[in-house]
Protein backbone atom coordinates (compact mmCIF):
# COMPACT_ATOMS: atom_id res chain seq x y z
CA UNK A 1 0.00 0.00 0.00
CA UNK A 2 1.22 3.43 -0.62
CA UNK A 3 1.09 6.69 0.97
CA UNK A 4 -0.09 9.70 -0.51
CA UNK A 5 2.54 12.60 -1.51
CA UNK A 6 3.51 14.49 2.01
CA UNK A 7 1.22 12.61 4.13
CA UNK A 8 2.00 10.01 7.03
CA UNK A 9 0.66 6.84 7.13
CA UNK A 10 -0.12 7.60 10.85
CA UNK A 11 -3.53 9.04 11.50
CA UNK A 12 -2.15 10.68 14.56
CA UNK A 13 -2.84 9.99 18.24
CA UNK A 14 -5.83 7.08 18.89
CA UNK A 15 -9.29 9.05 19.66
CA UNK A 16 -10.09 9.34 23.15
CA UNK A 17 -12.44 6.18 23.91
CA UNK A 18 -16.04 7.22 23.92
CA UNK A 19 -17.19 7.54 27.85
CA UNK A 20 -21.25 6.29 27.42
CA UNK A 21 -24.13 6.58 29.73
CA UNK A 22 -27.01 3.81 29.95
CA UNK A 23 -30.06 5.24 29.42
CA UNK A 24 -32.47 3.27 31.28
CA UNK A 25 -30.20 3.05 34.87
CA UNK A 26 -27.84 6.08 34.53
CA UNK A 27 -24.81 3.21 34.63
CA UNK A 28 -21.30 4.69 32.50
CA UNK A 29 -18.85 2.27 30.73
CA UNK A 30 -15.62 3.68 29.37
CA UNK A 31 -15.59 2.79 25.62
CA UNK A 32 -18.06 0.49 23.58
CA UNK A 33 -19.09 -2.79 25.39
CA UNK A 34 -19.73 -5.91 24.03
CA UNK A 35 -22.52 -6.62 26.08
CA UNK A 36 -24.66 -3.01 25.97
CA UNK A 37 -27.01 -2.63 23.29
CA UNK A 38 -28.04 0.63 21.37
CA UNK A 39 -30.32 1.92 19.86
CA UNK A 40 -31.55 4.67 17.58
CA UNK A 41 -34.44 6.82 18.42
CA UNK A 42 -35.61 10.31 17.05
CA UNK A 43 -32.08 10.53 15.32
CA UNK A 44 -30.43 10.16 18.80
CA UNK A 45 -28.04 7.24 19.77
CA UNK A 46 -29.28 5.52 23.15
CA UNK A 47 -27.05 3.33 24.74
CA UNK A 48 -28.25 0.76 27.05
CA UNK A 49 -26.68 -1.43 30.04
CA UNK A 50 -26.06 -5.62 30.31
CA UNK A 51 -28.74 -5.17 32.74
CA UNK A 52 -31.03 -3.26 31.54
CA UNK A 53 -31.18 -4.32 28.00
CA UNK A 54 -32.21 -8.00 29.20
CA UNK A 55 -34.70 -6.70 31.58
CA UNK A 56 -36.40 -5.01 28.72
CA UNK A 57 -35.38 -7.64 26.14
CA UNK A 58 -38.81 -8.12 24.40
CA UNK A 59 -39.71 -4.41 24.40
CA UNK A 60 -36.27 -4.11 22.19
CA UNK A 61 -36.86 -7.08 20.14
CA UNK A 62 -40.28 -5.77 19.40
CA UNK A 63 -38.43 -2.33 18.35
CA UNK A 64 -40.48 0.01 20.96
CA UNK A 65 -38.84 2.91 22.13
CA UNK A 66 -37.91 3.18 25.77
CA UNK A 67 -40.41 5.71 26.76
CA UNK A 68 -42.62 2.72 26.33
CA UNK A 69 -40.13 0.51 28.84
């Protein structure tokens, strides 16, 4: 693979991991967790906990917004 003229093949420093908040329990995880789901609603990401996503598993599965959690 080859560069292009006068640039770096290093993108700079790594981006600062992502700090998220679950939106159902208020919980925070440093950077994207395997377990946490997410989902999209009016346009906005929503990020959601271990917990709370299998609490409200068949809410999600039916693809109802939280407000109706």
């Amino acid at each position: 693979m080859t560069s292009l003229p006068g640039g770096s093949d290093d993108a700079g420093s790594a981006p600062e991991p992502q700090s998220l908040m679950c939106a159902g329990c208020g919980a925070t995880a440093e950077g994207p967790q395997a377990t946490w789901t997410f989902s999209v609603e009016n346009g906005e990401r929503r990020y959601f906990c271990d917990v709370c996503s299998r609490k409200n598993l068949r809410a999600i599965e039916g693809r109802l917004d939280s407000s109706w959690w």
